[in-house]
Protein backbone atom coordinates (compact mmCIF):
# COMPACT_ATOMS: atom_id res chain seq x y z
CA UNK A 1 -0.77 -141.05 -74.65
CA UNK A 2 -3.47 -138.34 -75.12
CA UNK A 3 -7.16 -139.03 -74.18
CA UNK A 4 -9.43 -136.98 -75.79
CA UNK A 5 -13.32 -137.14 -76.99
CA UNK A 6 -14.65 -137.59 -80.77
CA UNK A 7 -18.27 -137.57 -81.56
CA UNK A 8 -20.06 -140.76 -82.54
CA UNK A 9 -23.04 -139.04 -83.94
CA UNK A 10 -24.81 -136.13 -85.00
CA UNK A 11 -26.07 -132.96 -82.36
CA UNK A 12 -29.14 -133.01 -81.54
CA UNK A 13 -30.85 -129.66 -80.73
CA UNK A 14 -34.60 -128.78 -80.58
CA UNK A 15 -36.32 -125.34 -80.69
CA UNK A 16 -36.39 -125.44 -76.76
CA UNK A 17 -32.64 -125.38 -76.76
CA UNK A 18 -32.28 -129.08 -75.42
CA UNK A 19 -28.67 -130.93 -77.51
CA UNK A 20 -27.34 -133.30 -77.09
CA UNK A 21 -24.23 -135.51 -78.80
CA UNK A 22 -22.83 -138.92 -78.14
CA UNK A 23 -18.98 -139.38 -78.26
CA UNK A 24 -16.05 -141.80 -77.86
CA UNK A 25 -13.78 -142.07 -75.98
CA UNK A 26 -10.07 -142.60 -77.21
CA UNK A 27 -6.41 -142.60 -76.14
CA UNK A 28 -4.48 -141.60 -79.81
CA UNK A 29 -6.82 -142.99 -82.07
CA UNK A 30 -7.74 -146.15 -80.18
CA UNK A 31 -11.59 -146.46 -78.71
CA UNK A 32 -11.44 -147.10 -75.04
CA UNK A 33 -15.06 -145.93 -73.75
CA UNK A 34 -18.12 -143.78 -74.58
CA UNK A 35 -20.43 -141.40 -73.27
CA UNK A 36 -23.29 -138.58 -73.86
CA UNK A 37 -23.00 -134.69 -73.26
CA UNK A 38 -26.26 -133.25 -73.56
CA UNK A 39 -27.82 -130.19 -71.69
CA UNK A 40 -31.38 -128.68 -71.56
CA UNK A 41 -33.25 -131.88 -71.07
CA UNK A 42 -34.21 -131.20 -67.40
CA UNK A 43 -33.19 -127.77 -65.94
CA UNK A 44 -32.71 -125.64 -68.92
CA UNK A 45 -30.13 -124.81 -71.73
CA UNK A 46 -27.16 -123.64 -68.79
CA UNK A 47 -27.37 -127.12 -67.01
CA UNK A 48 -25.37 -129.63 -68.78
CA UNK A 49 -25.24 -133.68 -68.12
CA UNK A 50 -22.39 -136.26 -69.01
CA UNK A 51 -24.29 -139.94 -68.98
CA UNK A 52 -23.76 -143.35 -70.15
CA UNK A 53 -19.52 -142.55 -69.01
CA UNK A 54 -18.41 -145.99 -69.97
CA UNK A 55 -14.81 -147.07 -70.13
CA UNK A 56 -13.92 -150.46 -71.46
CA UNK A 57 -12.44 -153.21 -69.16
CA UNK A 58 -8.84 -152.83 -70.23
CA UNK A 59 -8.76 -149.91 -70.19
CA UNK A 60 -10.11 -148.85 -66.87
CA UNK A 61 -7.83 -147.49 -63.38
CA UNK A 62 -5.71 -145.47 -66.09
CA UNK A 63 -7.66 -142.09 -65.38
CA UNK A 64 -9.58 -142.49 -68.76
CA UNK A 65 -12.81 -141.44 -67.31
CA UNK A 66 -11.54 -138.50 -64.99
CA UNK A 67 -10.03 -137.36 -68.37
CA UNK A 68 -12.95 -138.09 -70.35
CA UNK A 69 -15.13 -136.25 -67.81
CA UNK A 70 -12.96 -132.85 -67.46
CA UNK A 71 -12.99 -132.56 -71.16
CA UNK A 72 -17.13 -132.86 -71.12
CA UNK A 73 -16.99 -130.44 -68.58
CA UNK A 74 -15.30 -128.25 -71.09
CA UNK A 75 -18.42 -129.26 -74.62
CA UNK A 76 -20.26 -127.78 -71.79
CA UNK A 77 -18.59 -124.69 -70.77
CA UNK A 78 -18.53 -123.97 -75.09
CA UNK A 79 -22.34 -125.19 -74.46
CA UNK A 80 -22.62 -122.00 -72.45
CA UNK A 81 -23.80 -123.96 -69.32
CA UNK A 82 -23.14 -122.93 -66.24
CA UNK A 83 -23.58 -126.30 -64.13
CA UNK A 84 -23.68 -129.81 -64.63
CA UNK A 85 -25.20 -132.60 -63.59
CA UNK A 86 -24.32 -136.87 -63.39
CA UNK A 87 -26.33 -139.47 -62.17
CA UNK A 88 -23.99 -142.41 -60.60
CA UNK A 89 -26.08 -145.85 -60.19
CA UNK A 90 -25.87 -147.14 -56.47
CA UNK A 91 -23.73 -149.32 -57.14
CA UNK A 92 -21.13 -148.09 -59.06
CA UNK A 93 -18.11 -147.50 -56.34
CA UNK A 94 -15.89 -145.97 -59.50
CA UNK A 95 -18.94 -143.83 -60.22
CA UNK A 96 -19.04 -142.34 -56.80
CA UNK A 97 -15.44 -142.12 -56.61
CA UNK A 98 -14.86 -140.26 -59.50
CA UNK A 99 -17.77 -137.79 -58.53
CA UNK A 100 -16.34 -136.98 -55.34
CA UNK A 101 -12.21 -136.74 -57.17
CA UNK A 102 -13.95 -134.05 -59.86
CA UNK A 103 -15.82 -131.85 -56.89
CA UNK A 104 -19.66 -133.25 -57.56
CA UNK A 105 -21.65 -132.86 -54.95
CA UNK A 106 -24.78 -134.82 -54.25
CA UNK A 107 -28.32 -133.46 -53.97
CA UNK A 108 -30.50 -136.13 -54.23
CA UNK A 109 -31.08 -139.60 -54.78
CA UNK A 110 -33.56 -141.95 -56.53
CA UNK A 111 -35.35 -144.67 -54.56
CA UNK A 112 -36.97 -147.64 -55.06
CA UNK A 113 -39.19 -150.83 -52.97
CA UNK A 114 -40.23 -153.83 -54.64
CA UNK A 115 -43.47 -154.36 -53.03
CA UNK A 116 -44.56 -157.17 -50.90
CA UNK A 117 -47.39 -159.66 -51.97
CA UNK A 118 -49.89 -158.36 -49.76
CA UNK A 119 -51.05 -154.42 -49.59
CA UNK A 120 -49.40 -152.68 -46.15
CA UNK A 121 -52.18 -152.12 -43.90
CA UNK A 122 -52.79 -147.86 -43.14
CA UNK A 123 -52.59 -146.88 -39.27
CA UNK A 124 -55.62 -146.73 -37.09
CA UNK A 125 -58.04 -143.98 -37.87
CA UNK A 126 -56.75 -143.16 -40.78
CA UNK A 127 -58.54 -143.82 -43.99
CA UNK A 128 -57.96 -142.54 -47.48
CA UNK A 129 -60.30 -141.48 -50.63
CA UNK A 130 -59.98 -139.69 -53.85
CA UNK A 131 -59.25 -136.27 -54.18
CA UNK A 132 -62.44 -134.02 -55.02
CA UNK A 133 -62.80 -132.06 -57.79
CA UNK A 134 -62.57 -128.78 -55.59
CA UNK A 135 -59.69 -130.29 -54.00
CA UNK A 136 -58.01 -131.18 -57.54
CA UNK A 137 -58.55 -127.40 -58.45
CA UNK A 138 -56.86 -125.72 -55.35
CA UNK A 139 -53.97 -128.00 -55.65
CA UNK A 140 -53.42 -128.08 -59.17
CA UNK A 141 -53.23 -124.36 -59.11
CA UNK A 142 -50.68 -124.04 -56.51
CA UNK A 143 -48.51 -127.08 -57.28
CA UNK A 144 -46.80 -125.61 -60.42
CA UNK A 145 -45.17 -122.83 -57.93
CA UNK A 146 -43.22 -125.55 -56.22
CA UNK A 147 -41.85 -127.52 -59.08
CA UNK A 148 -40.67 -124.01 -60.30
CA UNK A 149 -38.89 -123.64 -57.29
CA UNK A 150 -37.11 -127.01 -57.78
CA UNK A 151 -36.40 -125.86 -61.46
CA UNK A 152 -35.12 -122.50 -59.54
CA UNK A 153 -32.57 -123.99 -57.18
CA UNK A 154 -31.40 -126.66 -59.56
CA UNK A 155 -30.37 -123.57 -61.81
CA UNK A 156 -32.90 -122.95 -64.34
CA UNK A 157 -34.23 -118.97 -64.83
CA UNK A 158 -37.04 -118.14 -62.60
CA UNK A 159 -39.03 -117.33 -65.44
CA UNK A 160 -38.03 -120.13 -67.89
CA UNK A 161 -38.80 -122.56 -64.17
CA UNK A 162 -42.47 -120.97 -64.19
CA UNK A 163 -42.92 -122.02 -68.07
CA UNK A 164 -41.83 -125.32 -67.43
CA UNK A 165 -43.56 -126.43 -64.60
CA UNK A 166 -46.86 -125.16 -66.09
CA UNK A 167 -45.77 -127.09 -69.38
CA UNK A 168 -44.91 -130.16 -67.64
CA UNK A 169 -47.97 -130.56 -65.31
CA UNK A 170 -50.72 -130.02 -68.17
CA UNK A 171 -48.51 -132.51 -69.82
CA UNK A 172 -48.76 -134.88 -66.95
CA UNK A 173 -52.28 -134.57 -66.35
CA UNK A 174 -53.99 -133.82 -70.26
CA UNK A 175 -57.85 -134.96 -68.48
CA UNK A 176 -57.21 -133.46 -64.88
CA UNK A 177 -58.15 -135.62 -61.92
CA UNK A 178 -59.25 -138.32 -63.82
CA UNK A 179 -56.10 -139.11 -65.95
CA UNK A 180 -55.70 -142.46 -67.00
CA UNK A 181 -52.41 -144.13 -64.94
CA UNK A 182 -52.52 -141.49 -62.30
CA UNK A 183 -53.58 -141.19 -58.65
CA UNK A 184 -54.71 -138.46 -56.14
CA UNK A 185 -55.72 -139.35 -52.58
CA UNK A 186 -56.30 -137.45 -49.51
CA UNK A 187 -55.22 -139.06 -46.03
CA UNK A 188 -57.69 -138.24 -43.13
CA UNK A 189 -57.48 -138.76 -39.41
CA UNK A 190 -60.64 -138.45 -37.52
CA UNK A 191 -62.38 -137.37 -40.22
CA UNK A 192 -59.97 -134.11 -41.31
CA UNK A 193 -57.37 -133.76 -44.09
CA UNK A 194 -54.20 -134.37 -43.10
CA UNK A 195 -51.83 -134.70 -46.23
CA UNK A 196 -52.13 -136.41 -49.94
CA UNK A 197 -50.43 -138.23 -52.41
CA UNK A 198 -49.51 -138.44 -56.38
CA UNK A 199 -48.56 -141.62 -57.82
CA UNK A 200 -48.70 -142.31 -61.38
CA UNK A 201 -47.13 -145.20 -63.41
CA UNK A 202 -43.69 -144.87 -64.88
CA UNK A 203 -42.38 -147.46 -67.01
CA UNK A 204 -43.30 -150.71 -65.13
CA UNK A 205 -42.89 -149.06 -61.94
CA UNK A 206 -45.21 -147.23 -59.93
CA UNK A 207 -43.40 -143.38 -59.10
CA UNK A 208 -44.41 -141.10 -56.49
CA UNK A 209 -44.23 -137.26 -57.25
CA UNK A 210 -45.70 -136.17 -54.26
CA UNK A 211 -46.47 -136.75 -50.55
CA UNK A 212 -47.52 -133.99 -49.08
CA UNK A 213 -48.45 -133.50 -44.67
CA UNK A 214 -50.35 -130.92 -44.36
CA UNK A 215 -48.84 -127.67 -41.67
CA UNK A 216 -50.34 -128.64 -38.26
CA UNK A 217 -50.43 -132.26 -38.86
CA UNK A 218 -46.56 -133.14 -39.18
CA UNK A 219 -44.64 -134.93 -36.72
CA UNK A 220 -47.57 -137.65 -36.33
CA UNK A 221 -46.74 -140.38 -38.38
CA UNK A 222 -48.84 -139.48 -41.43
CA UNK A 223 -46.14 -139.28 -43.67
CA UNK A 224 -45.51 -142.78 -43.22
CA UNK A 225 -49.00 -143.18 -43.63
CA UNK A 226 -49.30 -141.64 -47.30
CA UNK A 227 -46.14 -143.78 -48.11
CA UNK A 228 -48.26 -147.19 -47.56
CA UNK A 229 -51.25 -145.66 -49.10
CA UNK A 230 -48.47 -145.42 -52.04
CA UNK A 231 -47.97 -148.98 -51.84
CA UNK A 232 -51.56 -149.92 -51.57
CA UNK A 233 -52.30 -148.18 -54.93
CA UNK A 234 -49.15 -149.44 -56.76
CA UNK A 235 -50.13 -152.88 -55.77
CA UNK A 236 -53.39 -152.16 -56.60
CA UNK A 237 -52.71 -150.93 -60.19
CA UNK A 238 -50.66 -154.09 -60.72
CA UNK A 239 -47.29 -152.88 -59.92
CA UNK A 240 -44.08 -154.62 -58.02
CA UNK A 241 -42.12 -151.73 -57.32
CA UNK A 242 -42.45 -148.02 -55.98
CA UNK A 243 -40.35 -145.56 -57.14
CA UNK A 244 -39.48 -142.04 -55.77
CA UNK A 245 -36.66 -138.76 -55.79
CA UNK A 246 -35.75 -137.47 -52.41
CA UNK A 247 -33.19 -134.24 -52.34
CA UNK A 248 -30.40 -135.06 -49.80
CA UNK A 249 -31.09 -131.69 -47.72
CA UNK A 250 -34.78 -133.35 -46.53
CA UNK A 251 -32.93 -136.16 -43.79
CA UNK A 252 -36.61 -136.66 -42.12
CA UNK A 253 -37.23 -138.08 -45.42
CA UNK A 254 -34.27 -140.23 -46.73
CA UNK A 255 -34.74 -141.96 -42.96
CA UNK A 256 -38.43 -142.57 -43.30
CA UNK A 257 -38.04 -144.46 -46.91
CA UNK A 258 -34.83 -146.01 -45.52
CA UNK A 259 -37.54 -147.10 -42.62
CA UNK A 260 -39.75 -148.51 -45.49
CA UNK A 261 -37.34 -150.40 -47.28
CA UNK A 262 -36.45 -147.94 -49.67
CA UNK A 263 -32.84 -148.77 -51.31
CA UNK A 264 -31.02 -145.96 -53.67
CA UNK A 265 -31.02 -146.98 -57.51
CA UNK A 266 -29.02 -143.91 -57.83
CA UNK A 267 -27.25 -140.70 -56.58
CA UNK A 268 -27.37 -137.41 -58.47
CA UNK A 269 -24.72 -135.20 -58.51
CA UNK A 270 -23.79 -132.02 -59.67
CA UNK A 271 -21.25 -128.71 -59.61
CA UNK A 272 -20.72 -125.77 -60.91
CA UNK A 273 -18.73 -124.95 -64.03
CA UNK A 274 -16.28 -122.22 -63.13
């Protein structure tokens, strides 16, 4: 029996090169399973995902998926792409294992706390405010550069990564420091900057995008610190959970959220297409 992949729908494309297609799965002409190629959505029009991989119960332990996944690999590769990506919830043991059998490897993980009832209390002598306007200006200058470098690494073009993360945080913050939903706070200790934080609602979750220690203050606890500012503000804003993305290479901070309570929701993979 021959497992191959039909589509289910139309392709989707958009003038920034984003597509995407859903297809079945079958052995002959028999449905067993589904999923969705797509690529563009998040790192550019070479970086290809496979989601929503579902076999049906029968069916499954037969190699469908491992089959169904080698010939999304190859949409891609006619996609141009030059990588792809997969995003395995924590749970899913079959998930991971097929990841691993296919040569994924992971680089980061999604996290997420539901909160306590009460707000953490911060350290002592540390306190926390808003961020000032001259403070919002300075880092919302420099904080595209970063993202791009995420973009970069992930394999987007350098100059397509710069476009995007300038898109993407004027799209994120359309009335600057005072945009409705979002947060910016500055952590001192005795009196002096020492790092800050960017929470903003997502969905019914509170996310954070960025926790940030300034050089010369690291190694003293503060990161913790801006993480239970985090849950202060979540918990002030009404939310029950805290959501975040930590890349596997950064193992000071996987073991501080796993300190926190932070569980995975789950693990992001990727390779390249050869």
């Amino acid at each position: 029996m021959t497992t191959t992949l039909r589509p289910s729908g139309p392709l989707r494309q958009d003038d920034g090169g984003a597509r995407s297609r859903p297809y079945e799965v079958r052995v002959n002409s028999r449905r067993v399973g589904e999923l969705v190629i797509s690529a563009g959505t998040a790192f550019g029009p070479r970086v290809g995902e496979i989601s929503d991989l579902v076999i049906d119960p029968p069916d499954r332990r037969r190699g469908r998926a491992t089959v169904a996944a080698l010939a999304a690999e190859e949409v891609l590769r006619g996609w141009d792409c030059r990588r792809v990506r997969v995003s395995v919830p924590a749970g899913s043991a079959g998930g991971l294992r097929l990841a691993e059998t296919l040569g994924y490897t992971e680089y980061s993980r999604y996290l997420a706390k539901a909160l306590p009832a009460e707000p953490p209390a911060l350290p002592e002598g540390v306190t926390a405010r808003p961020m000032t306007d001259a403070e919002y200006a300075a880092w919302a200058a420099a904080a595209p550069a970063g993202y791009a470098a995420e973009l970069a690494a992930r394999g987007m073009p350098e100059r397509d990564a710069h476009a995007r993360a300038v898109a993407d945080h004027a799209a994120r913050f359309p009335d600057g420091r005072d945009t409705e939903g979002v947060t910016l706070a500055v952590l001192e200790a005795a009196g002096a900057p020492v790092g800050h934080l960017w929470l903003a609602a997502q969905g019914e979750s509170a996310y954070v995008f960025e926790v940030e220690v300034a050089e010369g203050h690291r190694g003293r606890g503060h990161g913790r610190a801006l993480m239970l500012l985090a849950e202060r503000e979540a918990l002030r804003a009404g939310h029950g959970t805290v959501a975040l993305q930590v890349f596997t290479t950064n193992t000071p901070a996987l073991r501080l959220y796993e300190s926190l309570g932070y569980r995975p929701t789950a693990l992001n993979h990727a390779k390249d297409l050869l």
